[in-house]
N, C-alpha and C. Protein backbone atom coordinates (compact mmCIF):
# COMPACT_ATOMS: atom_id res chain seq x y z
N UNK A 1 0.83 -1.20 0.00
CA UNK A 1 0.00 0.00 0.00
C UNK A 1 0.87 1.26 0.00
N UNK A 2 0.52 2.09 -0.98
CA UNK A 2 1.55 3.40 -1.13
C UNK A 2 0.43 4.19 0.76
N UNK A 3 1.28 5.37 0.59
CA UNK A 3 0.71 6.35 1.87
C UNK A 3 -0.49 6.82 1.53
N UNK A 4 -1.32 7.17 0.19
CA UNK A 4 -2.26 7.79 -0.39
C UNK A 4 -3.61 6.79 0.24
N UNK A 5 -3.47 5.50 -0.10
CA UNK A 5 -4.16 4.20 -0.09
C UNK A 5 -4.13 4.07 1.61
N UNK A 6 -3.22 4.07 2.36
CA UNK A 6 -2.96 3.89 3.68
C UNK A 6 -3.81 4.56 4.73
N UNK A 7 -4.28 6.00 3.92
CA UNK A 7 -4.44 6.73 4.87
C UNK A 7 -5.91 6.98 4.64
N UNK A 8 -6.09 6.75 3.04
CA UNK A 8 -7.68 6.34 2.71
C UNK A 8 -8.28 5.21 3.48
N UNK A 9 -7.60 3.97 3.33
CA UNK A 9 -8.36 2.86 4.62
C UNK A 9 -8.26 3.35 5.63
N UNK A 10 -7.31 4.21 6.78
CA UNK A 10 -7.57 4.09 8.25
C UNK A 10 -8.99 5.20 7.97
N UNK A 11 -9.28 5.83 7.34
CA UNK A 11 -10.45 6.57 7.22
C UNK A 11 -11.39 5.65 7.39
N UNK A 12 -11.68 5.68 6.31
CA UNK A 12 -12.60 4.34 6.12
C UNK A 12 -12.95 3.43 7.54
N UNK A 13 -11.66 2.73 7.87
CA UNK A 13 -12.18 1.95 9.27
C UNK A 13 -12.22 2.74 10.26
N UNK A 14 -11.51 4.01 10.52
CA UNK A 14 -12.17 4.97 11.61
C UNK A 14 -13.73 5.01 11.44
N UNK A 15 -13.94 5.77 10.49
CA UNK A 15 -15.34 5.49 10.02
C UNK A 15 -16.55 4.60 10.36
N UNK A 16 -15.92 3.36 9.71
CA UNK A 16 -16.56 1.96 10.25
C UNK A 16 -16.73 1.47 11.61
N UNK A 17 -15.52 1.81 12.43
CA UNK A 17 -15.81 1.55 13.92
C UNK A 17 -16.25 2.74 14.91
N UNK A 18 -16.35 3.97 14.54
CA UNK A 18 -17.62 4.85 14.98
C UNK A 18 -18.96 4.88 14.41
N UNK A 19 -19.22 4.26 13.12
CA UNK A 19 -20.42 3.73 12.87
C UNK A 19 -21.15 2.41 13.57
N UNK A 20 -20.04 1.53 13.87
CA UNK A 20 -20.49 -0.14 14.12
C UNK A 20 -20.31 -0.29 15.71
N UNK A 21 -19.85 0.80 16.37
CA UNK A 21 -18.73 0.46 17.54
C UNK A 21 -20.40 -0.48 18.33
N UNK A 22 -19.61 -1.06 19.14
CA UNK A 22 -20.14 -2.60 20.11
C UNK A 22 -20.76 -2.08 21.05
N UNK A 23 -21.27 -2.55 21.87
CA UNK A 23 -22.24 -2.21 22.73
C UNK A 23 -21.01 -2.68 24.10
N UNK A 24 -20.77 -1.61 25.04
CA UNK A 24 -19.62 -1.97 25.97
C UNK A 24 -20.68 -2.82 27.26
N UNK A 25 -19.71 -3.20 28.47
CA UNK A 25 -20.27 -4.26 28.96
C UNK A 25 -21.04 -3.44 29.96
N UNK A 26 -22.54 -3.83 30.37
CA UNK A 26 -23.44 -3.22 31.07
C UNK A 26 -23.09 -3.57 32.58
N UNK A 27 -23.21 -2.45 33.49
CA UNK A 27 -23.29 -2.29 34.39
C UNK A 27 -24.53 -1.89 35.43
N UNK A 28 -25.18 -2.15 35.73
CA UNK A 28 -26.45 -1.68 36.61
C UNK A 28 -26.18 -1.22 38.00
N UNK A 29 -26.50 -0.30 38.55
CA UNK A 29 -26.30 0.20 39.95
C UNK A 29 -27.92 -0.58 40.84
N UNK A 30 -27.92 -1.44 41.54
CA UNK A 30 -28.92 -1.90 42.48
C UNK A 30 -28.46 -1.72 43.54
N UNK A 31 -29.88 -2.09 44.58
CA UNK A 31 -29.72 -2.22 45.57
C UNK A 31 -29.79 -3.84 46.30
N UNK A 32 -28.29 -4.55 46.70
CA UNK A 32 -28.81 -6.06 47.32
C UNK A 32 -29.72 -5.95 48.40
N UNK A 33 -29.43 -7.34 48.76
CA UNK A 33 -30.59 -7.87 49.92
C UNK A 33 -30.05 -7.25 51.31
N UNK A 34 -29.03 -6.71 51.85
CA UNK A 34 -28.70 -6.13 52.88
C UNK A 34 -28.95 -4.54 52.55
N UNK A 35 -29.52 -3.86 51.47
CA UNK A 35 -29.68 -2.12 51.18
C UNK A 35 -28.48 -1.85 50.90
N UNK A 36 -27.55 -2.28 50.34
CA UNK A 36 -26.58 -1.66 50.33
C UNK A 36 -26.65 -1.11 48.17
N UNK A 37 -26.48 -0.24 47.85
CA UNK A 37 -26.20 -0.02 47.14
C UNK A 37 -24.96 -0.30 45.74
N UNK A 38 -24.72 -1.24 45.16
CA UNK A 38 -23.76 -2.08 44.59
C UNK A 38 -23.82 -1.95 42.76
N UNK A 39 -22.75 -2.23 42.00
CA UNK A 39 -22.48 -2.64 41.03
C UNK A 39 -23.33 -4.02 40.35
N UNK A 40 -23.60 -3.73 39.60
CA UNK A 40 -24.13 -5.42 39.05
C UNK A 40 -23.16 -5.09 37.75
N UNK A 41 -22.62 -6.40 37.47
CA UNK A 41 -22.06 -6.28 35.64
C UNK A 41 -23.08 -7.75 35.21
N UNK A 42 -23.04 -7.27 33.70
CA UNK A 42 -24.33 -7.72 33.17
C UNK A 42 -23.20 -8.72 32.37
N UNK A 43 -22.77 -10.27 31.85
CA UNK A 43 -21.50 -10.62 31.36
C UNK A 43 -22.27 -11.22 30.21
N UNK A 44 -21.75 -11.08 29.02
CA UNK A 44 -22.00 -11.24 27.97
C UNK A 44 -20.86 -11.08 27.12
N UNK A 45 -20.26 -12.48 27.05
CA UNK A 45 -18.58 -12.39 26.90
C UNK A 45 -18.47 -12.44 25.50
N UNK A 46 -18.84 -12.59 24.76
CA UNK A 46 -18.78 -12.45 23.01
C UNK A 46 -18.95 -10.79 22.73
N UNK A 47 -20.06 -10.47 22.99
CA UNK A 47 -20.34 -8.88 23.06
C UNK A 47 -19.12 -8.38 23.88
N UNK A 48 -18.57 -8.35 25.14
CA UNK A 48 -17.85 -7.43 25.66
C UNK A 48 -16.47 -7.86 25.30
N UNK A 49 -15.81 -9.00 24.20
CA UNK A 49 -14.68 -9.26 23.53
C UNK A 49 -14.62 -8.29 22.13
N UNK A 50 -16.16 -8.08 21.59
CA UNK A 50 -16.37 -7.36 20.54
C UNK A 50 -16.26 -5.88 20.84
N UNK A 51 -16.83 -5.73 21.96
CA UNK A 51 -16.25 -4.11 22.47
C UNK A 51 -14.40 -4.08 22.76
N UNK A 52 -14.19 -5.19 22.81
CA UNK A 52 -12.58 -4.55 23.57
C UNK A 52 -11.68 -4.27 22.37
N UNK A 53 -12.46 -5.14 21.58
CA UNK A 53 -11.44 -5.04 20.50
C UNK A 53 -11.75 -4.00 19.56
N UNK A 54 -13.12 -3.89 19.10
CA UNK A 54 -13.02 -3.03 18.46
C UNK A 54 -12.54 -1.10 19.16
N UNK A 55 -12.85 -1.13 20.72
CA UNK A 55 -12.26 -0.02 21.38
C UNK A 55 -10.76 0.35 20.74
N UNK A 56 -9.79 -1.28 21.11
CA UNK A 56 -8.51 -0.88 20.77
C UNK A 56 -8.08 -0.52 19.52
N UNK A 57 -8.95 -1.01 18.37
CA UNK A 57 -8.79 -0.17 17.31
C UNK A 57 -8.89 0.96 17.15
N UNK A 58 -10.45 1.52 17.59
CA UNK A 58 -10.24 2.98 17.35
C UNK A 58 -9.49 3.62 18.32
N UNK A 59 -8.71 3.51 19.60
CA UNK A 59 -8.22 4.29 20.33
C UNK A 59 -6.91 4.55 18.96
N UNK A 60 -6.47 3.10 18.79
CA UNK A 60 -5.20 2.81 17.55
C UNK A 60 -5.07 3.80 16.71
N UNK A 61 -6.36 3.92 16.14
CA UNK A 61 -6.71 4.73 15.13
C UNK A 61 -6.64 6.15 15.90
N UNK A 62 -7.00 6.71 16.83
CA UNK A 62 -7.20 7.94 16.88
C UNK A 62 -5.81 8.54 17.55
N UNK A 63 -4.90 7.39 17.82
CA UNK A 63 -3.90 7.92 17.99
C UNK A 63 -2.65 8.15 16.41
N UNK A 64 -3.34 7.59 15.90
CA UNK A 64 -2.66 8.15 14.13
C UNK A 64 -2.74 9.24 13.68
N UNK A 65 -4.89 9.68 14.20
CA UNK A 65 -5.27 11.06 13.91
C UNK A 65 -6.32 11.19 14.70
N UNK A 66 -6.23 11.74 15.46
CA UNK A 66 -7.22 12.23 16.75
C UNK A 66 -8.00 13.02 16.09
N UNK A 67 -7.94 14.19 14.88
CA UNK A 67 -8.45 15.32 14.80
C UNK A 67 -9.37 14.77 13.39
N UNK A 68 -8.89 13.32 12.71
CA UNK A 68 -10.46 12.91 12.22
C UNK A 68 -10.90 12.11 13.03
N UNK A 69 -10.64 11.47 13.95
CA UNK A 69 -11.51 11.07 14.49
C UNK A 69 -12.56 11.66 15.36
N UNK A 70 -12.00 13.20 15.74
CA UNK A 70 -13.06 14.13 15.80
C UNK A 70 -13.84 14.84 15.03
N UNK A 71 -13.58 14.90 13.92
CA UNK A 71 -14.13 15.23 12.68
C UNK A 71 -15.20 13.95 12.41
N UNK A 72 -14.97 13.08 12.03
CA UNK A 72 -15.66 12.18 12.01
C UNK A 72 -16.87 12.04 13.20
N UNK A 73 -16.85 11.95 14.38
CA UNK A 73 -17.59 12.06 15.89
C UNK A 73 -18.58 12.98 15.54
N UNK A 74 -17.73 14.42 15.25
CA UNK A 74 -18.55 15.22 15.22
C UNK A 74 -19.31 15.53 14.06
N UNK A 75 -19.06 15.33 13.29
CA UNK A 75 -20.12 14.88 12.00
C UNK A 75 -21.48 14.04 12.37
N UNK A 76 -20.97 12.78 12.83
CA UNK A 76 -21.85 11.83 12.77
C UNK A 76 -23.03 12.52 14.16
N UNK A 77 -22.03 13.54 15.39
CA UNK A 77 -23.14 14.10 15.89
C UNK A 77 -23.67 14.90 15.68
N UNK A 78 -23.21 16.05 14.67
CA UNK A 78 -24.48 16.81 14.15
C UNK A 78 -25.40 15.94 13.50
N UNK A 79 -25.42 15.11 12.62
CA UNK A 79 -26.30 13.93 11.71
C UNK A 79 -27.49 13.83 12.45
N UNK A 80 -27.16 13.37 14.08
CA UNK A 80 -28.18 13.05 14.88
C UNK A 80 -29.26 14.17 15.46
N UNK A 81 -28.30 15.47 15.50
CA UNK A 81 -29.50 16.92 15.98
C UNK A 81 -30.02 17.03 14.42
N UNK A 82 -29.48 16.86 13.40
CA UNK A 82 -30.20 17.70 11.93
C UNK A 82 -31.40 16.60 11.67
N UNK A 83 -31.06 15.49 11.89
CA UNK A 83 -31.96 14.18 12.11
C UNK A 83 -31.66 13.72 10.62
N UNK A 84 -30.69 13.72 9.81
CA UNK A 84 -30.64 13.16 8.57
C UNK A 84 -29.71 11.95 9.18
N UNK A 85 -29.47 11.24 10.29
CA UNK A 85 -28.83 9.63 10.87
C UNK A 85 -29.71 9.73 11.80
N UNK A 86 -30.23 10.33 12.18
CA UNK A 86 -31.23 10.20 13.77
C UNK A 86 -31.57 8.50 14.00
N UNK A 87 -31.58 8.19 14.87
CA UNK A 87 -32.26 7.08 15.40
C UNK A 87 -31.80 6.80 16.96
N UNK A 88 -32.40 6.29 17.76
CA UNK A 88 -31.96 5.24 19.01
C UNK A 88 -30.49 4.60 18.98
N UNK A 89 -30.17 3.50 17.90
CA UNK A 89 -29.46 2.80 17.65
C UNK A 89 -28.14 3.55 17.28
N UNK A 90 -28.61 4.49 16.35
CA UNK A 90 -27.24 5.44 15.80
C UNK A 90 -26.57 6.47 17.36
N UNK A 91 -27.85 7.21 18.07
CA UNK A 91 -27.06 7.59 18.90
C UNK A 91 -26.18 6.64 19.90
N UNK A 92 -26.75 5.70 20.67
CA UNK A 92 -26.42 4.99 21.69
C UNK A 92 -25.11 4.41 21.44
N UNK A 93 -24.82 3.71 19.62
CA UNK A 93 -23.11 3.82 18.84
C UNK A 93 -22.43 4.57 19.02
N UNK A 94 -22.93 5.82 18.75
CA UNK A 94 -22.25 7.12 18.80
C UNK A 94 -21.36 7.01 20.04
N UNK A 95 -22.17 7.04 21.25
CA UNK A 95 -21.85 7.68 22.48
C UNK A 95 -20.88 6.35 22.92
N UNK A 96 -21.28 5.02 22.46
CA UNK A 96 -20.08 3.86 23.13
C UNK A 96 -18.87 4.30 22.55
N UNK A 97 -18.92 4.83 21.06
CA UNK A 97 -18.00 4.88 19.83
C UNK A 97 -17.07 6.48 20.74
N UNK A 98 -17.87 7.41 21.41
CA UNK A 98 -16.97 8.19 22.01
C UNK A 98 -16.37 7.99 23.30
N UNK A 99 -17.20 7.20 23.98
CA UNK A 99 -16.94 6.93 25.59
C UNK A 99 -15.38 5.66 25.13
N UNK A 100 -15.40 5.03 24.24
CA UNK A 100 -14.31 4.06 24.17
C UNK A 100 -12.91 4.85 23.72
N UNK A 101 -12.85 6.10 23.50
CA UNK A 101 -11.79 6.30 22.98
C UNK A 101 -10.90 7.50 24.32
N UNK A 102 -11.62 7.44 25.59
CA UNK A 102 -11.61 8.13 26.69
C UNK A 102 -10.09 8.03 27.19
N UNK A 103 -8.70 9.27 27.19
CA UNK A 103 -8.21 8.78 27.56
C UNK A 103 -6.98 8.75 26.82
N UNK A 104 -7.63 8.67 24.77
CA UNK A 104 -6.72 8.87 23.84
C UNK A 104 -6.12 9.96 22.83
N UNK A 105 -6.62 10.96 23.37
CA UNK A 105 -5.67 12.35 22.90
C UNK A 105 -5.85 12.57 23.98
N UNK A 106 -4.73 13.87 23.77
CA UNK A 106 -4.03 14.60 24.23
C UNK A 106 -5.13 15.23 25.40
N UNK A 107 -4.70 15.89 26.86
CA UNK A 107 -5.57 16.25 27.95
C UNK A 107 -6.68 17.28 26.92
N UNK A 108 -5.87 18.27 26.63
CA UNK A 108 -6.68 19.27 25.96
C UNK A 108 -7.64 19.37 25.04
N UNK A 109 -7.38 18.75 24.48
CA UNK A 109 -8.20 18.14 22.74
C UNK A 109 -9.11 17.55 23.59
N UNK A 110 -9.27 16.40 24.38
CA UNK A 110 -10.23 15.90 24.70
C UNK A 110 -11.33 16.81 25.74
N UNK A 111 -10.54 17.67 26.31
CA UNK A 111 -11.48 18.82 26.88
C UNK A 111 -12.33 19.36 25.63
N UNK A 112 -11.52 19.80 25.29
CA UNK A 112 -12.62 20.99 23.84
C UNK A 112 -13.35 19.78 23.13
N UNK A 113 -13.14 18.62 22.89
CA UNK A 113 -14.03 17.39 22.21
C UNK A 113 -15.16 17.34 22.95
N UNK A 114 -14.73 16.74 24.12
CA UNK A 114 -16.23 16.71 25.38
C UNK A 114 -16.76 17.90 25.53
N UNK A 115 -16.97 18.86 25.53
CA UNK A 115 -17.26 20.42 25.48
C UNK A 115 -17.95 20.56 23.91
N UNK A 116 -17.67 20.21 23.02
CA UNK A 116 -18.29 20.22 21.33
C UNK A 116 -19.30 19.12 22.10
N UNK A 117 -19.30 18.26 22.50
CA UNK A 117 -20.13 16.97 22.68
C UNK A 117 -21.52 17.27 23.12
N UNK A 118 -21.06 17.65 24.42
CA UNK A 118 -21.88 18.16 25.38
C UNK A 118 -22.41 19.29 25.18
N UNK A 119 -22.55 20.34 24.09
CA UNK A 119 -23.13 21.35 23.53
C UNK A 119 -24.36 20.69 22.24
């Protein structure tokens, strides 16, 4: 693969794994049989192997280029306010597809990212 081709696929699968990203492993906050307030994890080990991996890709990826993979994010979240991607399914991707990459740029960038997010 020349660099032209190289940099067209990591697009592409950036792309693909903020479109497809996995459903990460569920956690529930209950209350047990003594009131105490506790963690439940929900285990669903095929699904939460499919989140780990595809996480480590895109972190992979966004450490190549953080600034499409915010480009990309933030695309796909305007899509969801203009409602031309709107759905349930598309946001709830979205938000695993951003919550998995927590961690992988730089302190700052990820301030002003979460701040674009959260607006």
């Amino acid at each position: 693969c020349n660099s032209v081709a190289t940099f067209l696929c990591n697009i592409q699968v950036r792309l693909l794994m903020v479109s497809r990203m996995a459903k990460p492993e569920e956690v529930l906050v209950v209350e047990n049989d003594q009131g105490e307030v506790v963690r439940e994890f929900m285990k669903d080990t095929d699904s939460i192997n499919l989140y780990k991996n595809m996480r480590e890709t895109l972190v992979y990826l966004t450490h190549l280029d953080y600034a499409d993979t915010e480009r990309i994010m933030t695309e796909k979240l305007h899509n969801q306010v203009n409602g031309t991607e709107w759905s349930w399914k598309n946001l709830n991707t979205l938000c695993w597809a951003i919550g998995s990459i927590s961690g992988a740029m730089h302190e700052e960038d990820e301030k002003r990212f979460l701040v674009t997010v959260i607006k």
